[in-house]
N, C-alpha and C. Protein backbone atom coordinates (compact mmCIF):
# COMPACT_ATOMS: atom_id res chain seq x y z
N UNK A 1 -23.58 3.24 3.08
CA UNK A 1 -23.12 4.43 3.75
C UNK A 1 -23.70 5.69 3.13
N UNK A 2 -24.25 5.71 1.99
CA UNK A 2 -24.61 6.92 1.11
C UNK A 2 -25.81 7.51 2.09
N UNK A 3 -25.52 8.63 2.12
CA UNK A 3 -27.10 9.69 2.78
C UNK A 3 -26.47 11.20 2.22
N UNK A 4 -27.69 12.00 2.72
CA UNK A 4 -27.27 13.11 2.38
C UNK A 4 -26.03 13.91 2.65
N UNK A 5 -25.73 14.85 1.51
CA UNK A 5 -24.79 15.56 1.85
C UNK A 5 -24.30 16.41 3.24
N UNK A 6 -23.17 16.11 4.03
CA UNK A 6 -23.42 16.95 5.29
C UNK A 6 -22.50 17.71 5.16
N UNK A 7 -21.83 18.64 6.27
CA UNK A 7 -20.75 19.48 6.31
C UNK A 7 -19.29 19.29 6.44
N UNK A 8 -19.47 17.62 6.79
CA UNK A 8 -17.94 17.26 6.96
C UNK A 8 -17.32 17.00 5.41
N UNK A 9 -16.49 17.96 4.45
CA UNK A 9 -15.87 17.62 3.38
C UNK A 9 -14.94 16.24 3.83
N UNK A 10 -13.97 16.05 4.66
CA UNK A 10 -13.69 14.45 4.75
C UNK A 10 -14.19 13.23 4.75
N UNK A 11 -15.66 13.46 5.50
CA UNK A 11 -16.39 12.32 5.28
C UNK A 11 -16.96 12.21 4.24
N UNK A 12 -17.56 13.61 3.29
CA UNK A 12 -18.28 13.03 2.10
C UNK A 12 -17.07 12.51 1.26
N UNK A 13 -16.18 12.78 1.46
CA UNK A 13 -15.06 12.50 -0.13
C UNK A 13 -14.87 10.86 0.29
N UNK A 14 -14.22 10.41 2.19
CA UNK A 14 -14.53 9.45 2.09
C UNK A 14 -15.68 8.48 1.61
N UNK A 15 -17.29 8.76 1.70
CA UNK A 15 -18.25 8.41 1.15
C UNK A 15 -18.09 8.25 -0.39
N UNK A 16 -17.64 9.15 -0.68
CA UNK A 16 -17.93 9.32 -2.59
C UNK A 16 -16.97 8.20 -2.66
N UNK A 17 -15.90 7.88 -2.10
CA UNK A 17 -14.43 7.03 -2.27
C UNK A 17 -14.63 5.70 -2.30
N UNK A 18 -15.85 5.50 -0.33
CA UNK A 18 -16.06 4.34 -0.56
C UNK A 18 -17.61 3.68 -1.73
N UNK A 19 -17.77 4.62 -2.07
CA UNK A 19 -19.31 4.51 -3.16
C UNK A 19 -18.97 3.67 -4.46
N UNK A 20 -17.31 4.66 -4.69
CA UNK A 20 -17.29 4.14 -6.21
C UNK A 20 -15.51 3.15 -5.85
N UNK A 21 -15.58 2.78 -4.52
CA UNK A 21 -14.52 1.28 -4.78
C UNK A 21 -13.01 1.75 -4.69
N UNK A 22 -12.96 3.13 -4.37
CA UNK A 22 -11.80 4.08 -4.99
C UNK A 22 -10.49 3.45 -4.04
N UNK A 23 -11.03 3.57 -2.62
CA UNK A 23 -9.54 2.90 -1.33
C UNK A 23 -9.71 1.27 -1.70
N UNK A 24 -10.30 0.63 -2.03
CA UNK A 24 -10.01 -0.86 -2.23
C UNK A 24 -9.14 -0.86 -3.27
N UNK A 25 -9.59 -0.10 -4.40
CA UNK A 25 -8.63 -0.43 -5.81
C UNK A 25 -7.03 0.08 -5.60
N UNK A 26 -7.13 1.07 -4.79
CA UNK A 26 -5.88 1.94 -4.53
C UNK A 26 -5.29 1.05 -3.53
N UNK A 27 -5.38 0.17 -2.73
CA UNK A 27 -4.87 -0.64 -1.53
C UNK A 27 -3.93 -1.75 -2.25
N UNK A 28 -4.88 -2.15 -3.92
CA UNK A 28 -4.45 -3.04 -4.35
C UNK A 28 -3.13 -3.09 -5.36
N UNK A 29 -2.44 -1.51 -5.22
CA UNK A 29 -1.49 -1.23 -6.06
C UNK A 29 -0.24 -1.36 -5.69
N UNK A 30 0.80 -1.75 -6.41
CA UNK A 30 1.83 -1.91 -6.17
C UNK A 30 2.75 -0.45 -6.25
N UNK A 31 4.09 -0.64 -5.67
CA UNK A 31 4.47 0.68 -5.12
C UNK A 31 5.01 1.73 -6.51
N UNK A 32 4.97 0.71 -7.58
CA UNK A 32 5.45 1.31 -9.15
C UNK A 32 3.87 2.38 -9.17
N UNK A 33 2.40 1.59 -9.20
CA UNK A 33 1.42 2.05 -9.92
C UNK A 33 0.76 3.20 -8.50
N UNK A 34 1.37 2.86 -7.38
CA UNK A 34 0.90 3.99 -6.22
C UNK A 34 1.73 5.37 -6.43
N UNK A 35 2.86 5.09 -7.08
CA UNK A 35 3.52 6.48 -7.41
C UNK A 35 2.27 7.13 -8.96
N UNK A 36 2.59 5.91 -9.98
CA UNK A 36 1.64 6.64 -10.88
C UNK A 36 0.85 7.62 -10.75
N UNK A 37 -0.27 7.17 -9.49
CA UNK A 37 -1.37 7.11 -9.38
C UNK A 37 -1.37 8.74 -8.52
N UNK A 38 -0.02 8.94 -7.77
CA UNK A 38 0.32 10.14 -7.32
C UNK A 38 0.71 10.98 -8.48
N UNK A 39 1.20 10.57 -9.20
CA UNK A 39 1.30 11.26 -10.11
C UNK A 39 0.14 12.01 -11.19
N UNK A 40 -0.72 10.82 -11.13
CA UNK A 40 -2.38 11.47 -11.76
C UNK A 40 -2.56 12.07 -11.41
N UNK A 41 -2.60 12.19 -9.55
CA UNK A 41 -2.85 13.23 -8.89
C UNK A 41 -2.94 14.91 -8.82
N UNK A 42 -1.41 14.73 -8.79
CA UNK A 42 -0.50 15.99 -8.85
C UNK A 42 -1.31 16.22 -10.40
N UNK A 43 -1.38 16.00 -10.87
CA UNK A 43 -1.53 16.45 -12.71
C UNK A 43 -2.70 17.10 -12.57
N UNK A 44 -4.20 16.28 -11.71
CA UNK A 44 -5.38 16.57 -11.45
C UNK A 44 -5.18 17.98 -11.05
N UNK A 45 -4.91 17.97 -10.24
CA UNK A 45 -4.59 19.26 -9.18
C UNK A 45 -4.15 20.28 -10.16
N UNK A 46 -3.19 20.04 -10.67
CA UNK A 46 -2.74 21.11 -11.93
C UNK A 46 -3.99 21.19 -12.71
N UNK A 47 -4.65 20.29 -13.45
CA UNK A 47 -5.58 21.10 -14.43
C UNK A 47 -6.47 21.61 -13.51
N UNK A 48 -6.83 21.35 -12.78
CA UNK A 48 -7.95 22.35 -11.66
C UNK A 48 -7.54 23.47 -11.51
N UNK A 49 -6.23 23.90 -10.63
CA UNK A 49 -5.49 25.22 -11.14
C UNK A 49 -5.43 25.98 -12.00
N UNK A 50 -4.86 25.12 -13.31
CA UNK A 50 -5.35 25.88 -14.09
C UNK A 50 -6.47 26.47 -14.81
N UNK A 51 -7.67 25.30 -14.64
CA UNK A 51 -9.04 25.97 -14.92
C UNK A 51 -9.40 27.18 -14.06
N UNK A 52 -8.54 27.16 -13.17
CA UNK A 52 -9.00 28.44 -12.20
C UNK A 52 -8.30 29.44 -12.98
N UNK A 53 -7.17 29.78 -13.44
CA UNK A 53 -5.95 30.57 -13.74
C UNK A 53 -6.75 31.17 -15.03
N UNK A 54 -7.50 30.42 -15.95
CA UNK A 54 -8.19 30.77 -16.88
C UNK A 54 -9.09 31.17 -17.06
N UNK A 55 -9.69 31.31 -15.51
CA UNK A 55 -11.11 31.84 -15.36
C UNK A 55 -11.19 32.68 -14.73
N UNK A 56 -10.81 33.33 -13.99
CA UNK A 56 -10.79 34.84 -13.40
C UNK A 56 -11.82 35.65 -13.43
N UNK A 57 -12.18 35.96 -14.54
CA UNK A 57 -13.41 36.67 -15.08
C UNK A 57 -14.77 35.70 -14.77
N UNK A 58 -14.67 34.55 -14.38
CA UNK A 58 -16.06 34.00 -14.52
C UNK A 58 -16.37 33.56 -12.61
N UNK A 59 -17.45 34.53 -11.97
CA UNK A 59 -17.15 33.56 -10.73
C UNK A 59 -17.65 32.09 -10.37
N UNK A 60 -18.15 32.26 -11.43
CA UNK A 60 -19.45 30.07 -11.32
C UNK A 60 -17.83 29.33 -11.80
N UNK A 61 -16.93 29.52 -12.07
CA UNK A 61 -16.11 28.95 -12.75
C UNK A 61 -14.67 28.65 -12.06
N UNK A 62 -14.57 29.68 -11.02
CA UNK A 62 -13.88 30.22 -10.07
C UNK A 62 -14.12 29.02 -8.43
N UNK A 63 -15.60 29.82 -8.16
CA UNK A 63 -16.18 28.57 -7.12
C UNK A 63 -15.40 27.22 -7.78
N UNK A 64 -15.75 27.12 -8.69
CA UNK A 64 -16.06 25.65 -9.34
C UNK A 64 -14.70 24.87 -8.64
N UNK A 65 -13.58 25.70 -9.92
CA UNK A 65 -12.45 25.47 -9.51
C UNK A 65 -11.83 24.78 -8.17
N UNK A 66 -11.45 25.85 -7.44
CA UNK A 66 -11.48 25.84 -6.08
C UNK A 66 -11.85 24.77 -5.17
N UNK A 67 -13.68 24.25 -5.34
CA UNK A 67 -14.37 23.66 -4.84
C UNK A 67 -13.34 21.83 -4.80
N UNK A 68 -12.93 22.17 -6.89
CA UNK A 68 -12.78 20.86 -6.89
C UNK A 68 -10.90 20.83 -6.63
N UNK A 69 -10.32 21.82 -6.22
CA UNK A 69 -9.39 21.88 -6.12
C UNK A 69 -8.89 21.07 -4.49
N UNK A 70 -10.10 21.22 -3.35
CA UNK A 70 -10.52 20.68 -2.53
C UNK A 70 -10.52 19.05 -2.39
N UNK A 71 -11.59 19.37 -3.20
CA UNK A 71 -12.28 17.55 -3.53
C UNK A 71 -10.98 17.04 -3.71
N UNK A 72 -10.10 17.21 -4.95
CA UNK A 72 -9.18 16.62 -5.04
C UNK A 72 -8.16 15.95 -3.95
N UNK A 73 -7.54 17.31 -3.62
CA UNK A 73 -6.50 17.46 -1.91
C UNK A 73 -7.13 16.23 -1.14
N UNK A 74 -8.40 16.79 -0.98
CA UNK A 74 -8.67 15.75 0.30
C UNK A 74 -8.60 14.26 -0.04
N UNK A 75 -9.44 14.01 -1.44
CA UNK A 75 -9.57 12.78 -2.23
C UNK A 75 -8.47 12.08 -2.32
N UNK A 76 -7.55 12.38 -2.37
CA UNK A 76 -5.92 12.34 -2.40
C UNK A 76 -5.49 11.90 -1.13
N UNK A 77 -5.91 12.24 -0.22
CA UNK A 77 -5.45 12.16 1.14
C UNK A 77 -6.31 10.82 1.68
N UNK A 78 -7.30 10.64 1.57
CA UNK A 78 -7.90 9.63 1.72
C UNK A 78 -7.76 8.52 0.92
N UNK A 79 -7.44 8.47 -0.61
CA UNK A 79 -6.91 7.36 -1.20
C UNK A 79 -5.88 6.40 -0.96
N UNK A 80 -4.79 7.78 -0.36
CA UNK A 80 -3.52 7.33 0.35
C UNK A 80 -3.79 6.92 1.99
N UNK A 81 -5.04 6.95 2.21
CA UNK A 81 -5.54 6.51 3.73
C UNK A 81 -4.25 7.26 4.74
N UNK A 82 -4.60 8.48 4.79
CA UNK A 82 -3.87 9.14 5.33
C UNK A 82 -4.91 9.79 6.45
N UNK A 83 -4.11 10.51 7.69
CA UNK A 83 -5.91 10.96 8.49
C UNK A 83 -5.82 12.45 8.05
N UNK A 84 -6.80 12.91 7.51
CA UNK A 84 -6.88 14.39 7.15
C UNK A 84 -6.86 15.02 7.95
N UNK A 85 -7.63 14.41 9.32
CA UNK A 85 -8.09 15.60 10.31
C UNK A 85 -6.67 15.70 11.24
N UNK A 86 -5.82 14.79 11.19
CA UNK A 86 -4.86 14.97 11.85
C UNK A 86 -3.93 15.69 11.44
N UNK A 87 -4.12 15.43 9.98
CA UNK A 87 -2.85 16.10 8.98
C UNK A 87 -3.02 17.60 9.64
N UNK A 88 -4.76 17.85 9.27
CA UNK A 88 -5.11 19.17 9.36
C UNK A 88 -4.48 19.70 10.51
N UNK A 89 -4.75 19.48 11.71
CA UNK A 89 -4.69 19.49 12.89
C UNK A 89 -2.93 19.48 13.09
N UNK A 90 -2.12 19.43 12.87
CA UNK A 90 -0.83 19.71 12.60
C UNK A 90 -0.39 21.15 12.27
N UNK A 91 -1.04 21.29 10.48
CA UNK A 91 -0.91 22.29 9.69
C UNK A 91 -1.37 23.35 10.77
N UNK A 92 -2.75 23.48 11.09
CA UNK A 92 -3.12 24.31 11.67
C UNK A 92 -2.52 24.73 12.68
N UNK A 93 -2.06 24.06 13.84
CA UNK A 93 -1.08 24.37 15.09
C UNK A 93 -0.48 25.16 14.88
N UNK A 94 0.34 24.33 13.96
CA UNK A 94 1.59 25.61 13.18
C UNK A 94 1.34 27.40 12.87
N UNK A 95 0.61 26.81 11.86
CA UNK A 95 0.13 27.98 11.29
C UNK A 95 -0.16 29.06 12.32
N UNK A 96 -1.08 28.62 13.62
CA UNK A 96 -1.52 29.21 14.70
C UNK A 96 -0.16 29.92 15.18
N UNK A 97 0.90 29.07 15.07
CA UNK A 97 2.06 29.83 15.53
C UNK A 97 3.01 31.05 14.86
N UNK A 98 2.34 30.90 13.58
CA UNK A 98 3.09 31.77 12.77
C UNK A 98 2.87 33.53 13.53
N UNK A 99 3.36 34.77 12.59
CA UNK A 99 2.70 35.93 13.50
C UNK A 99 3.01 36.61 11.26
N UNK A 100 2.29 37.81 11.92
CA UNK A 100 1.85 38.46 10.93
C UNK A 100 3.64 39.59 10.60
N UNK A 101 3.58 39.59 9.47
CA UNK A 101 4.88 40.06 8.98
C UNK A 101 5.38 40.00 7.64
N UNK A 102 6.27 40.41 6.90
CA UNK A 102 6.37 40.24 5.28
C UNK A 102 7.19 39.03 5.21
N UNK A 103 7.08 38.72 4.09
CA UNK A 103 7.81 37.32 3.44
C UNK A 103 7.84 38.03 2.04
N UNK A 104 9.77 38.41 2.18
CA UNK A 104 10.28 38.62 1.09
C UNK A 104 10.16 38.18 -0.05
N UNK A 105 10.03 36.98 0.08
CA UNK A 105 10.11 36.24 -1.30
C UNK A 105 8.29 35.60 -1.73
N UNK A 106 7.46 36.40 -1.21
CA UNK A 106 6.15 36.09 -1.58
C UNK A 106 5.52 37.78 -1.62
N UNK A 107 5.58 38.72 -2.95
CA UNK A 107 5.03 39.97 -2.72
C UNK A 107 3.65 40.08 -2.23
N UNK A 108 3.65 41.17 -1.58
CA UNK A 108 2.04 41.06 -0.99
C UNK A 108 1.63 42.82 -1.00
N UNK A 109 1.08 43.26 -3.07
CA UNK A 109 0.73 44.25 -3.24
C UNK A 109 0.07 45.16 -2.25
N UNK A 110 -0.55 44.08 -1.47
CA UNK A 110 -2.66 44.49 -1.21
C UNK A 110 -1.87 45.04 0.43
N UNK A 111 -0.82 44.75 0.79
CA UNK A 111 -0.31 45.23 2.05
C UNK A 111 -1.53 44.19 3.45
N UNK A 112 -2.46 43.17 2.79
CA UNK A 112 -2.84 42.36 3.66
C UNK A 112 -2.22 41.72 4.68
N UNK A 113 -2.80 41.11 5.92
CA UNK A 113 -2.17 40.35 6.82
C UNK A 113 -1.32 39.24 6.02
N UNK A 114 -0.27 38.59 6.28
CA UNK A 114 0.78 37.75 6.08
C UNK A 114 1.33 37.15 7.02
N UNK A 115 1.21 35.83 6.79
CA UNK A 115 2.07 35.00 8.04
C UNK A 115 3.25 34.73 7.33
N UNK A 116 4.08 34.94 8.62
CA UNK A 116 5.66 34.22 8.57
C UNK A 116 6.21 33.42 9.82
N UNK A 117 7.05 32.35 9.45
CA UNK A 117 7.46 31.88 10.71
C UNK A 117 8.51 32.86 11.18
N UNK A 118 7.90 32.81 12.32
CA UNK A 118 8.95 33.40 13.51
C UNK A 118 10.40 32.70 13.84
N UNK A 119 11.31 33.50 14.95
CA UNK A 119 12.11 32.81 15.17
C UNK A 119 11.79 31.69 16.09
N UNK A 120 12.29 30.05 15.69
CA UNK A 120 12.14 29.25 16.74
C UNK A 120 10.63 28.34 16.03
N UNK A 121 10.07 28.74 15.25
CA UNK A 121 8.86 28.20 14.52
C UNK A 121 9.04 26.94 14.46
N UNK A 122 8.14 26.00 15.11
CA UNK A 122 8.27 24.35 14.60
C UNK A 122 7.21 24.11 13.65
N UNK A 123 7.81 23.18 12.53
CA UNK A 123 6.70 22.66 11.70
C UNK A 123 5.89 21.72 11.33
N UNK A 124 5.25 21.53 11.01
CA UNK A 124 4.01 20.40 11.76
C UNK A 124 4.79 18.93 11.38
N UNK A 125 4.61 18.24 12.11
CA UNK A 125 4.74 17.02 12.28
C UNK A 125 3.69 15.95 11.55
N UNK A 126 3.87 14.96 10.59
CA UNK A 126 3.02 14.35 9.84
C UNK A 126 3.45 12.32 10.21
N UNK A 127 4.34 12.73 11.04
CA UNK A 127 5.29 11.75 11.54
C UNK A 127 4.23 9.82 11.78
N UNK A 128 3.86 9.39 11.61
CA UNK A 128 3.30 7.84 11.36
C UNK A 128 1.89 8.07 10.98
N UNK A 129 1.74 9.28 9.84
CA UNK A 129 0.26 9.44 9.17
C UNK A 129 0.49 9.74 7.74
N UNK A 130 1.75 8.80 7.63
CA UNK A 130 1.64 8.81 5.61
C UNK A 130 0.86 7.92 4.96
N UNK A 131 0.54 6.83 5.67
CA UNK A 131 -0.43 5.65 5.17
C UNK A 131 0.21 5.37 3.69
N UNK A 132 -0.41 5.22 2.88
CA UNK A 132 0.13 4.28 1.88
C UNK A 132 1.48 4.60 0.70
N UNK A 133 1.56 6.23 1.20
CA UNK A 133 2.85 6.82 0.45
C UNK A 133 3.80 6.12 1.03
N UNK A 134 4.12 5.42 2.24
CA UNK A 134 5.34 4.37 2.53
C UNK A 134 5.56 3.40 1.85
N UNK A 135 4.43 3.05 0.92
CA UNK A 135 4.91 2.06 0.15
C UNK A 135 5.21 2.02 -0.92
N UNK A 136 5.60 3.73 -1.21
CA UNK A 136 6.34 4.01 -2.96
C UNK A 136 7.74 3.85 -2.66
């Protein structure tokens, strides 16, 4: 399956996933070592964060961050054979529905656009696309 890099970030992470064995080994875990393994996760995600949080001042370091803050999310989502694009495709709806307005409890110095749910806001539905988190 390996070729060049293209624009779809889901398919390359799937690629990189299926390259190095990553959804076979993860299929083969039991629901004790699939939480673990969420748990690496979540941790991953944190030190990426925080390499970002510490770098501010550097932007090669910043990209970096970010980039792999990505990789991760998605990597994550595909380990757990979950569909991204659907997930996405949820989130986004939503979001589409939100409208621009303050959210008290998130300050927003810069006086930038801000979404909030409205009254009546539904929220995305992820409803028979958890894939392997059902079996923690």
């Amino acid at each position: 399956m390996a070729q060049s890099m293209i624009t779809n970030w889901v398919y390359d992470i799937a690629d990189m996933h299926d390259k190095y064995g990553v959804n076979e080994a993860v299929r083969k875990l039991d629901s004790e070592k699939l939480r673990k393994f969420l748990e690496f996760r979540v941790a991953f995600l944190e030190e990426e964060l925080t390499e970002l949080k510490e770098n501010m001042d550097n932007p090669e370091e910043i990209v970096d961050a970010l980039i792999d803050l990505c990789v991760v999310a998605i990597g994550t989502l595909d380990a757990f054979e979950i569909d991204s694009y659907k997930a996405w495709n949820e989130v986004h709806k939503a979001n589409m529905n939100k409208e621009v307005g303050v959210k008290e409890s998130r300050p927003n110095p810069l006086g930038l656009p801000d979404l909030i749910k409205p009254e009546g806001w539904t929220a995305p539905s992820h409803a028979g696309n958890h894939g392997l988190l059902t079996k923690i």
